[in-house]
C-alpha atoms as a PDB file:
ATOM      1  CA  UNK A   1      17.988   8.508  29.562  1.00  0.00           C
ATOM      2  CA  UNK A   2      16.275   5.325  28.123  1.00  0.00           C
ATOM      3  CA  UNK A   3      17.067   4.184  24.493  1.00  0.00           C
ATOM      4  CA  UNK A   4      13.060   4.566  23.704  1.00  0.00           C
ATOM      5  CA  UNK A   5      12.961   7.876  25.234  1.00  0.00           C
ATOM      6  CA  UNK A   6      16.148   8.751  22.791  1.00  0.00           C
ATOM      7  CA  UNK A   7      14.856   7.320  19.358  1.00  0.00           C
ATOM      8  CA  UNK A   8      11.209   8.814  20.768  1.00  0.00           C
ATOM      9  CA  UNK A   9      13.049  12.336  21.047  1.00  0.00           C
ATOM     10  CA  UNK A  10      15.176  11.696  17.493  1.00  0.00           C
ATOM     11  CA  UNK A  11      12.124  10.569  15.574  1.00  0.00           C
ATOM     12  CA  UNK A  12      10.100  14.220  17.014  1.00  0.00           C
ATOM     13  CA  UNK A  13      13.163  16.539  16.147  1.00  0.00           C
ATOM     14  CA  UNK A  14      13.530  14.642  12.443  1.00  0.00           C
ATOM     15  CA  UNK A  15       9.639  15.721  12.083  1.00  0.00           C
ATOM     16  CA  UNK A  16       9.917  19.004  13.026  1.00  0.00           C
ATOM     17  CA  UNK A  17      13.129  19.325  10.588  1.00  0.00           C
ATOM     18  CA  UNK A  18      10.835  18.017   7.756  1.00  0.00           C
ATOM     19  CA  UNK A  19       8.429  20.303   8.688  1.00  0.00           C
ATOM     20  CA  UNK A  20      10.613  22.987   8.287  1.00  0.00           C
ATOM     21  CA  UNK A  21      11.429  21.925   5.424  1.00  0.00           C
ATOM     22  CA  UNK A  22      14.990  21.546   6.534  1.00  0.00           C
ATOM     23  CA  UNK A  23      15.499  17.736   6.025  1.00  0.00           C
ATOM     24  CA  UNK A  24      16.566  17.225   2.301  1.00  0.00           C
ATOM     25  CA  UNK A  25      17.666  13.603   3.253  1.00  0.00           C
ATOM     26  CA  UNK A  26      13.875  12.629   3.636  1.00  0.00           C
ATOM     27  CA  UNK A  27      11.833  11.273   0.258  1.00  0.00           C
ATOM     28  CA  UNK A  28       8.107  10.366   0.433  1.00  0.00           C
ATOM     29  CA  UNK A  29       7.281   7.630  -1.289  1.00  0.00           C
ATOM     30  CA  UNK A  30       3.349   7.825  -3.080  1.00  0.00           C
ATOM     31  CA  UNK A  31       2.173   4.580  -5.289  1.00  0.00           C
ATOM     32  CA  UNK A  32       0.889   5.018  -8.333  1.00  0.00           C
ATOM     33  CA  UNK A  33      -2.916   4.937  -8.491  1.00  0.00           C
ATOM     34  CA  UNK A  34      -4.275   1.612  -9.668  1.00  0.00           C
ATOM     35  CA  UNK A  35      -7.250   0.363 -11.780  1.00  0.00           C
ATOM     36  CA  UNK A  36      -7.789  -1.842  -9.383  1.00  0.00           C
ATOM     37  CA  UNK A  37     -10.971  -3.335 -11.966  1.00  0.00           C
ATOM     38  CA  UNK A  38      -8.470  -3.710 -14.654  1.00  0.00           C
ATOM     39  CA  UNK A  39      -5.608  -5.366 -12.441  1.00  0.00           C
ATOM     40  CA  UNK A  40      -8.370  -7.960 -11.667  1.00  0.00           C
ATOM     41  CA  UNK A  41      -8.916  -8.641 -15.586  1.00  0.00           C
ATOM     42  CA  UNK A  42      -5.414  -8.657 -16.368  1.00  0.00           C
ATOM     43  CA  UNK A  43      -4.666 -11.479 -13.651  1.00  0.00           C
ATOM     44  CA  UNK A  44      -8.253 -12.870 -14.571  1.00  0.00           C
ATOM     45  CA  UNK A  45      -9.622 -13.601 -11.574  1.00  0.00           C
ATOM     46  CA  UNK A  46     -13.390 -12.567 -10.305  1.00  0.00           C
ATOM     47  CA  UNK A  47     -13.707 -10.326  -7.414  1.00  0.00           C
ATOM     48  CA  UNK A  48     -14.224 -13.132  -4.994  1.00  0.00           C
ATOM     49  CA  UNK A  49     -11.012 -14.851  -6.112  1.00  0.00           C
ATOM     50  CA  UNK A  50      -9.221 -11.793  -5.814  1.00  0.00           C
ATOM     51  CA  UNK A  51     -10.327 -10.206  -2.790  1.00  0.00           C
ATOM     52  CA  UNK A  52      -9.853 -13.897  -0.984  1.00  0.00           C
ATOM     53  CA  UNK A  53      -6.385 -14.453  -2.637  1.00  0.00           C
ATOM     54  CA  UNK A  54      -5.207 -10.553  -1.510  1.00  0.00           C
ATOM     55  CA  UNK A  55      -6.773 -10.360   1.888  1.00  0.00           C
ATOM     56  CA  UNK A  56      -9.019  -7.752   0.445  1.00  0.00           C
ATOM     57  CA  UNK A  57     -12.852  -7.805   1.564  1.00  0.00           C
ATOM     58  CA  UNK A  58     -14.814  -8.114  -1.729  1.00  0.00           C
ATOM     59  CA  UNK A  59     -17.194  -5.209  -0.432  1.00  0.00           C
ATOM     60  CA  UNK A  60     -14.146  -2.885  -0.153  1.00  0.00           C
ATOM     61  CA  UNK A  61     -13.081  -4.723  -3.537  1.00  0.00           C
ATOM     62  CA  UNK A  62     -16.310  -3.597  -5.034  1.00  0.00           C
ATOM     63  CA  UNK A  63     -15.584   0.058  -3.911  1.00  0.00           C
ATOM     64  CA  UNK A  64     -12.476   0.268  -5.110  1.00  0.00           C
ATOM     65  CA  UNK A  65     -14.052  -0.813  -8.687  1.00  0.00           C
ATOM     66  CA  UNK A  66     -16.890   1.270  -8.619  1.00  0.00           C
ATOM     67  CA  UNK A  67     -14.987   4.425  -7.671  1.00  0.00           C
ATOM     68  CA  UNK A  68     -16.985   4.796  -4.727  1.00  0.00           C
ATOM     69  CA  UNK A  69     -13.556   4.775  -2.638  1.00  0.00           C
ATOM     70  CA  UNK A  70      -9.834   4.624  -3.424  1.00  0.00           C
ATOM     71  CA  UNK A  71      -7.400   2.217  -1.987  1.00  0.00           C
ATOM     72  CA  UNK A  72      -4.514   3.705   0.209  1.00  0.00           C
ATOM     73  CA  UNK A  73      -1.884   2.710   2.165  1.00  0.00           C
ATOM     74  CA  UNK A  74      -0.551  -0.923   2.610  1.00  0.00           C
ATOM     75  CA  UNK A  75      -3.612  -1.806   0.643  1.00  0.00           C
ATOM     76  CA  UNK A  76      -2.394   0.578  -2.336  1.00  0.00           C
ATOM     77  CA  UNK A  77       1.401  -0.426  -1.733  1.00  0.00           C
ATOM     78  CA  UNK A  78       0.148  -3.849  -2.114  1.00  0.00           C
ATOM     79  CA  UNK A  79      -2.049  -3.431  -5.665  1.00  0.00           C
ATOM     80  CA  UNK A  80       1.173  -1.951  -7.018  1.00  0.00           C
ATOM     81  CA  UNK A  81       3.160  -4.878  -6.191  1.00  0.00           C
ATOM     82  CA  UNK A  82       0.318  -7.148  -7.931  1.00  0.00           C
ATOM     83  CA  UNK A  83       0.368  -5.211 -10.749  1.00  0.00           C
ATOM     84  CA  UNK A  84       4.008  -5.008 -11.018  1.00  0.00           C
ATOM     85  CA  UNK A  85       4.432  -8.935 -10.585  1.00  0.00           C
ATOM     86  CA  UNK A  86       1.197 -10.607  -9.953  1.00  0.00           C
ATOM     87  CA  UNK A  87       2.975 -14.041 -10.218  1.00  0.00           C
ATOM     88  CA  UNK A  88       5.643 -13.443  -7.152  1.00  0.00           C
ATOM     89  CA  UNK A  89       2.805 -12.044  -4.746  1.00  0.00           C
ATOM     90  CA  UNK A  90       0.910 -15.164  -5.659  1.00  0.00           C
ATOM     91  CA  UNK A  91       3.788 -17.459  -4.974  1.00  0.00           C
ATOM     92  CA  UNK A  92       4.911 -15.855  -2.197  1.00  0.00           C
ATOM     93  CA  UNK A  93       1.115 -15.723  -0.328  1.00  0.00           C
ATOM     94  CA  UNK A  94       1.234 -19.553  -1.631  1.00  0.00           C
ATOM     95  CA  UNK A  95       4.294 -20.445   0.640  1.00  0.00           C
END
């Protein structure tokens, strides 16, 4: 059989182990929740600077702020980073 049709069938019996439950190996990873309204203070930058420096729109920005919606996924992976080390995502989006 094909090499896609292998890691296809590999990737469909590790899922059905982890639903089982019977995959110990596997970890979820879940990011913190983040103020996303006080990340922005503590890098001090206003919501246009922010949303334009992140990739963020500054509707979904103002969402986020007003607790209208929460971000998840990348976007969520991504606000950790920043708030872990604003000054590397900066210089790395900068290169």
């Amino acid at each position: 059989m094909s090499t896609a049709f292998e890691s296809i069938k590999r990737g469909l019996l590790e899922a059905i182990e982890h639903a089982e439950g019977r995959a110990p190996e596997t970890r979820i990873h879940r990011p913190k929740p983040v103020d996303v309204k006080a990340l922005r203070a503590k890098v001090g930058m206003t919501q246009e600077q922010f949303a334009a420096r992140f990739g963020f729109s500054t509707a979904t920005l103002r969402h986020w702020e007003r607790g209208d919606r929460a971000p998840h996924g990348p976007a969520l992976v991504l606000l950790n980073v920043i708030d872990h080390n604003p000054k590397a995502v900066i210089e790395a989006l900068n290169a």
